[in-house]
PDB file of N, CA and C in Angstrom:
ATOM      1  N   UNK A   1     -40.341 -10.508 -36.490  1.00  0.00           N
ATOM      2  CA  UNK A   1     -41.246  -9.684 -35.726  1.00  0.00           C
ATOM      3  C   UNK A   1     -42.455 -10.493 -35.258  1.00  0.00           C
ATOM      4  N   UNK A   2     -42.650 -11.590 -36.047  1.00  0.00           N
ATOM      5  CA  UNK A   2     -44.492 -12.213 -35.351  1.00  0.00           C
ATOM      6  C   UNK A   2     -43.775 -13.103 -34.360  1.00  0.00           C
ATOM      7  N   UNK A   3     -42.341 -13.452 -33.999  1.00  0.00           N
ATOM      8  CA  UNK A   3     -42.107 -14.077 -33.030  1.00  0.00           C
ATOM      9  C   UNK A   3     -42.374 -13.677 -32.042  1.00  0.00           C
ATOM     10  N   UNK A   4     -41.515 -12.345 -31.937  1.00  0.00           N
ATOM     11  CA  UNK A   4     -41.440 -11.564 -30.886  1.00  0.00           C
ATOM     12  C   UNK A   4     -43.018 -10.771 -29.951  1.00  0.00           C
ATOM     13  N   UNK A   5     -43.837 -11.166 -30.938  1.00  0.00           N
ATOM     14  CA  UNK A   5     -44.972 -10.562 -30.766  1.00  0.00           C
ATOM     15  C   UNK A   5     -45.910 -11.554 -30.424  1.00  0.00           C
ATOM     16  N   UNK A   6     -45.768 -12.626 -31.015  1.00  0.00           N
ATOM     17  CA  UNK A   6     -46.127 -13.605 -29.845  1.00  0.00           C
ATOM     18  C   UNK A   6     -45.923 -13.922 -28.368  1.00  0.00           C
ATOM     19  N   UNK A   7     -43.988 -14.178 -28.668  1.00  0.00           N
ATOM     20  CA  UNK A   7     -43.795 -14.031 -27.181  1.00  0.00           C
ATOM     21  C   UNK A   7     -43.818 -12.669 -26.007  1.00  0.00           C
ATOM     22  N   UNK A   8     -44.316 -11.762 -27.010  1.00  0.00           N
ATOM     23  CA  UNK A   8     -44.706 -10.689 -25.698  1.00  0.00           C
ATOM     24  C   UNK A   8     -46.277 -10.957 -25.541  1.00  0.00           C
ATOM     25  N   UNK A   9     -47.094 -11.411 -26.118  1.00  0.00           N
ATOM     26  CA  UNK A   9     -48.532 -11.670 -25.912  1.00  0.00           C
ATOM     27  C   UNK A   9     -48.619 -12.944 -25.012  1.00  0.00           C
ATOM     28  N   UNK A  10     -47.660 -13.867 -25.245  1.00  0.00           N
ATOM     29  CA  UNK A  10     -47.767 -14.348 -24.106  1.00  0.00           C
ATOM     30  C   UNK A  10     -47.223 -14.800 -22.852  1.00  0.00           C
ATOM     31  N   UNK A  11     -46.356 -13.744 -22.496  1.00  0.00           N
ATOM     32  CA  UNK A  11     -45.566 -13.141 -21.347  1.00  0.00           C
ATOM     33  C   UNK A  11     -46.579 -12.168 -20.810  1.00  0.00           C
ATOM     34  N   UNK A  12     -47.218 -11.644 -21.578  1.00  0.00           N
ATOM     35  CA  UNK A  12     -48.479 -10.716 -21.130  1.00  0.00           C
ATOM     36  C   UNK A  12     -49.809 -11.288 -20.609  1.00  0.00           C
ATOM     37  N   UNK A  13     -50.022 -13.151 -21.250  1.00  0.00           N
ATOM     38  CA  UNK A  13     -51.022 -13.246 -20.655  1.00  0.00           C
ATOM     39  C   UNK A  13     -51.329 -13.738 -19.396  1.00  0.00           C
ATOM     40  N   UNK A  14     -50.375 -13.873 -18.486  1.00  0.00           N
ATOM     41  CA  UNK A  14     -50.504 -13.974 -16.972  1.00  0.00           C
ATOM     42  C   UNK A  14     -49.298 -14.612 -16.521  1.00  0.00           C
ATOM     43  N   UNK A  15     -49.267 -14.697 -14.907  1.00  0.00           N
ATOM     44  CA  UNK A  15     -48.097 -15.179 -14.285  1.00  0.00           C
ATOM     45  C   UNK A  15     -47.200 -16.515 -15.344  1.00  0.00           C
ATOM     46  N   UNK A  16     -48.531 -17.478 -15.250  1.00  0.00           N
ATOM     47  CA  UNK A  16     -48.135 -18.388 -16.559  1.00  0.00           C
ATOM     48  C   UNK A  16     -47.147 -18.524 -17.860  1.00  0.00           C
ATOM     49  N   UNK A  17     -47.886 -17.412 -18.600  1.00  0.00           N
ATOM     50  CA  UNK A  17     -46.974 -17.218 -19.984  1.00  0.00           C
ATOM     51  C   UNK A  17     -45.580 -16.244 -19.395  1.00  0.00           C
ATOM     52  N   UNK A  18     -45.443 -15.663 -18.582  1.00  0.00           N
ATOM     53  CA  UNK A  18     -44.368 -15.136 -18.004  1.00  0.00           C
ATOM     54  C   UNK A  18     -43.368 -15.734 -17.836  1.00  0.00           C
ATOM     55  N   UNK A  19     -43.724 -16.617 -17.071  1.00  0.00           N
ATOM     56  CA  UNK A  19     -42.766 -17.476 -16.329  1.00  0.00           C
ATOM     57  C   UNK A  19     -42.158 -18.461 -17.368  1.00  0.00           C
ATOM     58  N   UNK A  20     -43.426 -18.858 -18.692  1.00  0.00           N
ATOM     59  CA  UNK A  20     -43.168 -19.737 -19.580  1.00  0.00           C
ATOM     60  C   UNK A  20     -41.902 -19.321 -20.524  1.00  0.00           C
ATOM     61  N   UNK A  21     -42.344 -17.788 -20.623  1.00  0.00           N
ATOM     62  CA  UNK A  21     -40.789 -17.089 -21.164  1.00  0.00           C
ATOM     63  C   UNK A  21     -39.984 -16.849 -20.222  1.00  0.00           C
ATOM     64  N   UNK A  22     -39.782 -16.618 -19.479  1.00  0.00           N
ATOM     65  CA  UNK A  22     -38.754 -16.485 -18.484  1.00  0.00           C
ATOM     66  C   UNK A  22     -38.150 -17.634 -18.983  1.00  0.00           C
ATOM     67  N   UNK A  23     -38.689 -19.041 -18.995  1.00  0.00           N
ATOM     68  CA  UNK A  23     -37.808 -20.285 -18.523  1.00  0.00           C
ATOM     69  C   UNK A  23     -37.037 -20.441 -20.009  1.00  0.00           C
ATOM     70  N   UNK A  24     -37.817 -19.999 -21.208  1.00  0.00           N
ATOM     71  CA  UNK A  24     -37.673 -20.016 -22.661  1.00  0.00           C
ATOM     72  C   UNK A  24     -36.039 -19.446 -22.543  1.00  0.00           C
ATOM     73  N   UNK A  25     -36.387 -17.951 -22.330  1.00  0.00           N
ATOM     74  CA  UNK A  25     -34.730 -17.195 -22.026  1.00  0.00           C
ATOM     75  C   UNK A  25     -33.829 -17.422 -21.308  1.00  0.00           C
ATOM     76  N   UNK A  26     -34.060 -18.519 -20.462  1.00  0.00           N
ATOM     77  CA  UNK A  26     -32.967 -19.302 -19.778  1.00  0.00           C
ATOM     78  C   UNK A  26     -31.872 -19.876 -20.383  1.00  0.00           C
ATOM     79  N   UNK A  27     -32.502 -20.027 -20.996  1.00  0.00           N
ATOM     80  CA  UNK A  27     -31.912 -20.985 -22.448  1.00  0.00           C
ATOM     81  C   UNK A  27     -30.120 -20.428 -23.030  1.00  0.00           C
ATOM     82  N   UNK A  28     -29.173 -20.978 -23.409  1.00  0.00           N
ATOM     83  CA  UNK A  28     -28.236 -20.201 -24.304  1.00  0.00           C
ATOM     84  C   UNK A  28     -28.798 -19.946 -25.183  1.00  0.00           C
ATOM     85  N   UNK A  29     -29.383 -20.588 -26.006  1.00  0.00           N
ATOM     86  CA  UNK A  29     -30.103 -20.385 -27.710  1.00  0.00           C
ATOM     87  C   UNK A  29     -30.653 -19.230 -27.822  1.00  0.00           C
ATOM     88  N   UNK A  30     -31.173 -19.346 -27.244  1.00  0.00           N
ATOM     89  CA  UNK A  30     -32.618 -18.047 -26.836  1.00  0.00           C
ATOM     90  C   UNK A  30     -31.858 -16.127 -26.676  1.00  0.00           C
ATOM     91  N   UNK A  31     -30.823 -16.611 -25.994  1.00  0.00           N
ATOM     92  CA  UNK A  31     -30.418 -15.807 -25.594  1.00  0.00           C
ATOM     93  C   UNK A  31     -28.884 -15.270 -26.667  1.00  0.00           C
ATOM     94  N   UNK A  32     -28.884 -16.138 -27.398  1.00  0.00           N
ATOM     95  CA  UNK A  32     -27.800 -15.676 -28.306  1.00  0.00           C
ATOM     96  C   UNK A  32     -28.179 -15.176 -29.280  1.00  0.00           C
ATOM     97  N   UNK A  33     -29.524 -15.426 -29.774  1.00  0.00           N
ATOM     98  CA  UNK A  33     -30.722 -14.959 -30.852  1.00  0.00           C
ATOM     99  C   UNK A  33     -31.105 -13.585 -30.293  1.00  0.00           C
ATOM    100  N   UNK A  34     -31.310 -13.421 -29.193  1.00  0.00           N
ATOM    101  CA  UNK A  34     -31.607 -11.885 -28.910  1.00  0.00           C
ATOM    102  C   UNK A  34     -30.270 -11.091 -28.664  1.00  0.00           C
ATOM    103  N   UNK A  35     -29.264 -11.579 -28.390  1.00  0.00           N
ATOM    104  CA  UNK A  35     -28.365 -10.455 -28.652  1.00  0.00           C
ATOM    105  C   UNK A  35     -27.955 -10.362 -30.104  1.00  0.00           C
ATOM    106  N   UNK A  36     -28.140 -11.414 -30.996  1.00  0.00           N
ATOM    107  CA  UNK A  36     -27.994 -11.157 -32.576  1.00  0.00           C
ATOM    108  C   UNK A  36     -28.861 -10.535 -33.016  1.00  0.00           C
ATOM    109  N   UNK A  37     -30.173  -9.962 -32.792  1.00  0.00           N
ATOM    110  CA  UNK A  37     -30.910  -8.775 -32.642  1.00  0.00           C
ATOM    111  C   UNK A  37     -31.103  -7.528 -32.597  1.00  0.00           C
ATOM    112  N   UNK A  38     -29.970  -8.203 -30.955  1.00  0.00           N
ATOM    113  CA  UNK A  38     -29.930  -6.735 -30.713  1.00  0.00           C
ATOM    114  C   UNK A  38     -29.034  -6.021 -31.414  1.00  0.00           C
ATOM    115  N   UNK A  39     -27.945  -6.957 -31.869  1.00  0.00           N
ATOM    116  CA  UNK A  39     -26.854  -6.335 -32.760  1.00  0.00           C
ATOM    117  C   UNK A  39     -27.333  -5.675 -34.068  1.00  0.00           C
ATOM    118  N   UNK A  40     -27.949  -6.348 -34.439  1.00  0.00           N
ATOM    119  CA  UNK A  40     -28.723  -5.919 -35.907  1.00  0.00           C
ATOM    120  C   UNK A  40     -29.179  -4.605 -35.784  1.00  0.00           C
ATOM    121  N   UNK A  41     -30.166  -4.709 -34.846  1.00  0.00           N
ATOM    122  CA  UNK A  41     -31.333  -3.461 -34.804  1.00  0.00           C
ATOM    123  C   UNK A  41     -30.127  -2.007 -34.166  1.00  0.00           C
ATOM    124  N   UNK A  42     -29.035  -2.303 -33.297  1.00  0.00           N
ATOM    125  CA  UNK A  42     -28.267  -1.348 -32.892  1.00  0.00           C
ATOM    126  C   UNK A  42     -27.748  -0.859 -33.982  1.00  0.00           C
ATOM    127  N   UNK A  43     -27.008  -1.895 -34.561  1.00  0.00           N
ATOM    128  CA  UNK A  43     -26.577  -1.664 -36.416  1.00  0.00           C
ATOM    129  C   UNK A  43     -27.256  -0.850 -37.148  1.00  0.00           C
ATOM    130  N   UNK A  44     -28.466  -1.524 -37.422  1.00  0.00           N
ATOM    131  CA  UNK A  44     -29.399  -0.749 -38.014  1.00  0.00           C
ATOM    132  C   UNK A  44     -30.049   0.669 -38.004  1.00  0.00           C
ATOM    133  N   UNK A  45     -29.739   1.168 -36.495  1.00  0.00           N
ATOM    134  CA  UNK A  45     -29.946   2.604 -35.970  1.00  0.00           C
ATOM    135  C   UNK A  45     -28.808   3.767 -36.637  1.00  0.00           C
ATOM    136  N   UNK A  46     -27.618   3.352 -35.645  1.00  0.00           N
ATOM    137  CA  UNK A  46     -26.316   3.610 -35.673  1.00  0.00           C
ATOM    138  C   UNK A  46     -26.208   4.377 -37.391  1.00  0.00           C
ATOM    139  N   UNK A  47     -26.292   3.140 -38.518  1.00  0.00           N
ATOM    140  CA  UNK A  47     -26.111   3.264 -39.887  1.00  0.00           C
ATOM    141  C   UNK A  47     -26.780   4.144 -40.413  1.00  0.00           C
ATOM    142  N   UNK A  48     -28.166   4.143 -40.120  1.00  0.00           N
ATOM    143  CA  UNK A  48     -29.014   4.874 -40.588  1.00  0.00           C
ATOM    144  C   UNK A  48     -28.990   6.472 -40.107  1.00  0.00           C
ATOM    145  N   UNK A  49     -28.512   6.846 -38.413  1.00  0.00           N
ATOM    146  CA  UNK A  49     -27.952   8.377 -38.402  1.00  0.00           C
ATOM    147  C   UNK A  49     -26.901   8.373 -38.950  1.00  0.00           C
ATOM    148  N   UNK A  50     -26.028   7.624 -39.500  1.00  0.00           N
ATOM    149  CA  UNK A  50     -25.021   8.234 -40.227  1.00  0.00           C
ATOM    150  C   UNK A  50     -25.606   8.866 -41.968  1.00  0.00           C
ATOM    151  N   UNK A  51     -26.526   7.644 -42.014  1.00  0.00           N
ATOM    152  CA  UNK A  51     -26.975   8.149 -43.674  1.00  0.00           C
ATOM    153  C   UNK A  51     -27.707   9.469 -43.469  1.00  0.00           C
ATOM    154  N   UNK A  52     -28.347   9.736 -42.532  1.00  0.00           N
ATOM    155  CA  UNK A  52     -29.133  11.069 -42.265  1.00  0.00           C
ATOM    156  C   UNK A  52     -27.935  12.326 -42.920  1.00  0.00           C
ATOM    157  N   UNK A  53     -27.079  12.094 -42.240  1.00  0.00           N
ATOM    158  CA  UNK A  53     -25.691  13.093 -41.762  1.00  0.00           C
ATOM    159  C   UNK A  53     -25.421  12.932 -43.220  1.00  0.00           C
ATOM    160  N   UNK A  54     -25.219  11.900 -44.200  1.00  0.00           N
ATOM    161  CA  UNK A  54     -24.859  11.906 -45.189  1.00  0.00           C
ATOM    162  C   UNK A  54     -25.565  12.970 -46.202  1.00  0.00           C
ATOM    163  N   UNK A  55     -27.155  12.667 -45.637  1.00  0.00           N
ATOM    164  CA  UNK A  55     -27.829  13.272 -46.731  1.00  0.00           C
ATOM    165  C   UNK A  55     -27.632  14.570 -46.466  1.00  0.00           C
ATOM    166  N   UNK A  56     -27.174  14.814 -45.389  1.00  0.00           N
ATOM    167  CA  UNK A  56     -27.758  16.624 -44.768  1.00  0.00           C
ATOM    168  C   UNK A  56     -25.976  16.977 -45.408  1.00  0.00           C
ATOM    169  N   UNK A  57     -25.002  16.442 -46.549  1.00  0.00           N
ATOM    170  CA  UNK A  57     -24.002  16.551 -46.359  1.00  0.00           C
ATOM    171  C   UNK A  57     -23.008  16.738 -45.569  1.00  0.00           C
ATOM    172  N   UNK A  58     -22.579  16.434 -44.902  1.00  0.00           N
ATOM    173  CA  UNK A  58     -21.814  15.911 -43.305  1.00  0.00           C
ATOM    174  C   UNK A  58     -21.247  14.473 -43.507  1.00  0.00           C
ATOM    175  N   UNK A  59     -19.957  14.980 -43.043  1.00  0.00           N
ATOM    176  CA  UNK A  59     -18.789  13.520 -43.340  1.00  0.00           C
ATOM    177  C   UNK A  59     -19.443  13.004 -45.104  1.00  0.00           C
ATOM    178  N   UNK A  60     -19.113  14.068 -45.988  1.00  0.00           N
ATOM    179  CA  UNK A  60     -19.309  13.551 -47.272  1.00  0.00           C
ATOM    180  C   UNK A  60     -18.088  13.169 -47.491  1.00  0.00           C
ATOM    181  N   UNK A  61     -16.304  13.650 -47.454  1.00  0.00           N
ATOM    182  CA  UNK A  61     -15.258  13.496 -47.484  1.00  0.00           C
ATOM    183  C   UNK A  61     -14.664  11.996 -47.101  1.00  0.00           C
ATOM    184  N   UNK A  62     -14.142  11.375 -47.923  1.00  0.00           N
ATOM    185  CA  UNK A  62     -13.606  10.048 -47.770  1.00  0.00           C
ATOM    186  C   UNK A  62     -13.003  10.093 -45.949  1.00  0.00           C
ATOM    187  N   UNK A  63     -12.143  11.121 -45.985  1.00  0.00           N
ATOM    188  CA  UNK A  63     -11.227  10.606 -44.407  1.00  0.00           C
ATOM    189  C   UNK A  63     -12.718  10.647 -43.664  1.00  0.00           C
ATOM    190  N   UNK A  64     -13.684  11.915 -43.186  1.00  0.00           N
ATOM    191  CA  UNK A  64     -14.727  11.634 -42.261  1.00  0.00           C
ATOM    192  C   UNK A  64     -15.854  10.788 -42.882  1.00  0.00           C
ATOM    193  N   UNK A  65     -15.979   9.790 -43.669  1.00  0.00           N
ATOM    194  CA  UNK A  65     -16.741   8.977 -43.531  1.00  0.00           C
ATOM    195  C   UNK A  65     -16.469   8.012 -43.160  1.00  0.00           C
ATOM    196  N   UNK A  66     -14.492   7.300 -43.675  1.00  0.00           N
ATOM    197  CA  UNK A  66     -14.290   6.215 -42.699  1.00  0.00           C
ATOM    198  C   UNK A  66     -14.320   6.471 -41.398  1.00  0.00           C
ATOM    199  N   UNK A  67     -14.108   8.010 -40.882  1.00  0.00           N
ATOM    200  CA  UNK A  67     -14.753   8.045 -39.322  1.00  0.00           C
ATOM    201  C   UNK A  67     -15.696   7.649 -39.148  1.00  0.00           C
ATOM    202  N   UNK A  68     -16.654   7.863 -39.922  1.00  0.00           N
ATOM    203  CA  UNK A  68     -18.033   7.842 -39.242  1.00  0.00           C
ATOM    204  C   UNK A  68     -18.268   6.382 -38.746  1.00  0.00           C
ATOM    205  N   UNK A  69     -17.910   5.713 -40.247  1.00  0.00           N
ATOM    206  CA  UNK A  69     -17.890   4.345 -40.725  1.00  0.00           C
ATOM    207  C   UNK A  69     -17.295   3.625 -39.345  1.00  0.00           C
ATOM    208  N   UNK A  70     -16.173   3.915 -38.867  1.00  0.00           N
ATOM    209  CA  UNK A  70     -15.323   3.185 -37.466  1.00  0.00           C
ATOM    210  C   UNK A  70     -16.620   3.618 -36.302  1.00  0.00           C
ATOM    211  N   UNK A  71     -16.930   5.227 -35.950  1.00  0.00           N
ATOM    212  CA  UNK A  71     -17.588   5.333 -35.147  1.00  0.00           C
ATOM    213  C   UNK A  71     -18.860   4.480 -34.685  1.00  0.00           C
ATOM    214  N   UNK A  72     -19.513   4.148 -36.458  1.00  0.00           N
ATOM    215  CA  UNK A  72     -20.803   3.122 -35.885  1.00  0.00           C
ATOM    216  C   UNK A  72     -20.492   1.561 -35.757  1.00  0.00           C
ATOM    217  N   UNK A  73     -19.539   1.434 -35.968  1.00  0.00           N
ATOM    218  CA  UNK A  73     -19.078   0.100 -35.878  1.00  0.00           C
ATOM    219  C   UNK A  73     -18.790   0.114 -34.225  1.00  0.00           C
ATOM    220  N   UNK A  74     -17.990   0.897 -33.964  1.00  0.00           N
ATOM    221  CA  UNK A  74     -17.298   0.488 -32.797  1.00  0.00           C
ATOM    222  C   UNK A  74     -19.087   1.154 -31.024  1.00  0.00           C
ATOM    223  N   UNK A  75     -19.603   1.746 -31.699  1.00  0.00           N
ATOM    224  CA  UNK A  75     -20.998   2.394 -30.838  1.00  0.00           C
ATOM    225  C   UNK A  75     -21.948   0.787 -30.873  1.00  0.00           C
ATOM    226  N   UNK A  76     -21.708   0.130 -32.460  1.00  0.00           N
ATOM    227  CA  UNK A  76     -22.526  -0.853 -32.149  1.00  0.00           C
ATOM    228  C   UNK A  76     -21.705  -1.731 -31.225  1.00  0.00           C
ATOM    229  N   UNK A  77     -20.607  -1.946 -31.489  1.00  0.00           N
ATOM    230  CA  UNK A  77     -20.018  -3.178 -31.008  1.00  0.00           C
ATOM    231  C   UNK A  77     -19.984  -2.792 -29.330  1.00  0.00           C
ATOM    232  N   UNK A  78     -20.212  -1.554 -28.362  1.00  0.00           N
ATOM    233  CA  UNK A  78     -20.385  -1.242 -27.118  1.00  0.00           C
ATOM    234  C   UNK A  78     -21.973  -1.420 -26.857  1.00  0.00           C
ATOM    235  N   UNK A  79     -22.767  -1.129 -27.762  1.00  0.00           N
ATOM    236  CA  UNK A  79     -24.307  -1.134 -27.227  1.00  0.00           C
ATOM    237  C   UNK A  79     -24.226  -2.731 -26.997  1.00  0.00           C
ATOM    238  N   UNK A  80     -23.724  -3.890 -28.177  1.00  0.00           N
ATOM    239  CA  UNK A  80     -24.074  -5.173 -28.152  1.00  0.00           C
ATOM    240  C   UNK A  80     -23.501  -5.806 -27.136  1.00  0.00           C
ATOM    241  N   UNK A  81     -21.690  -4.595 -26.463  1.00  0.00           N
ATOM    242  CA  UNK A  81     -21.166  -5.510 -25.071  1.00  0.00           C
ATOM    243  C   UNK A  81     -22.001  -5.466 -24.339  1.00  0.00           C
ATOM    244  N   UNK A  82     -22.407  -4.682 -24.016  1.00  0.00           N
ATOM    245  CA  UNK A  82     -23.764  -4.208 -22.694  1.00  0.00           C
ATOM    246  C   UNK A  82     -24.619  -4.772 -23.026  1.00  0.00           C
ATOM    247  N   UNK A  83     -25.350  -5.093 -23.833  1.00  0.00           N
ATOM    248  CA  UNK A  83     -26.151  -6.106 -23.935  1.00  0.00           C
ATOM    249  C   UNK A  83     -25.722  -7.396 -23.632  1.00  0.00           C
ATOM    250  N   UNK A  84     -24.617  -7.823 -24.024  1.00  0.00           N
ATOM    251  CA  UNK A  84     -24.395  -9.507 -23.818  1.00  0.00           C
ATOM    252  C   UNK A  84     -24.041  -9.264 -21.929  1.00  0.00           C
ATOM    253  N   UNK A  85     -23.537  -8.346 -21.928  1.00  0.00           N
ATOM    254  CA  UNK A  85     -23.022  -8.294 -20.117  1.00  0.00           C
ATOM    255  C   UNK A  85     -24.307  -8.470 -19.277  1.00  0.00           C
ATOM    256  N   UNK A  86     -25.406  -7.473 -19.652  1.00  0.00           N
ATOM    257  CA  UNK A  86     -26.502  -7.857 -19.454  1.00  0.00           C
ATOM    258  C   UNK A  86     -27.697  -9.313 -19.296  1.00  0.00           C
ATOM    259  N   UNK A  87     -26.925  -9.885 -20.521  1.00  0.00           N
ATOM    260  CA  UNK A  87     -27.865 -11.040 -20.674  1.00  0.00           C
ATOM    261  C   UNK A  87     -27.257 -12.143 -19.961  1.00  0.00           C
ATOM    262  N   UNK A  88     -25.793 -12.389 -19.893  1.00  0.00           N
ATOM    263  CA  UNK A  88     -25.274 -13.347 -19.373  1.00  0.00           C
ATOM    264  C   UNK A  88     -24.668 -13.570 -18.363  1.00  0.00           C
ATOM    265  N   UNK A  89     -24.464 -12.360 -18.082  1.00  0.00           N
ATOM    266  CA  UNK A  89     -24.068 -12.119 -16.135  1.00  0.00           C
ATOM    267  C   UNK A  89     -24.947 -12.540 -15.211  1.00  0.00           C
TER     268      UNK A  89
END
């Protein structure tokens, strides 16, 4: 997080730092680190409404939790295509 918060402070501080990230995300590196991110943090969403659902009892049953279980797998693995389609197209 203090990365990211750097580089939005200074993408924010004028045409300069903009452009300085712009050229940063040009990069493959750069750009394979933010879709491993983005995967995480999609992950991280995804998992966590399922635990909601868990707690509120919903898909407590073995067969609908490996649903659920496939559903956030396969929601992350579409948010992260669109993201990489995004980043590398």
């Amino acid at each position: 997080i203090p990365l990211a918060v750097w580089g939005l402070s200074v993408s924010l501080s004028g045409e300069a730092g903009y452009g300085r990230m712009a050229d940063c995300f040009a990069q493959p590196l750069p750009r394979l680190l933010l879709l491993l991110l983005v995967w995480a943090l999609a992950h991280h969403g995804f998992a966590g409404l399922r635990h909601l659902a868990l707690d509120a009892h919903w898909g407590v049953g073995l067969r609908r939790a490996r649903q659920t279980s496939t559903a956030v797998l396969l929601a992350t693995a579409l948010v992260t295509l669109f993201a990489a389609w995004r980043l590398f197209a």
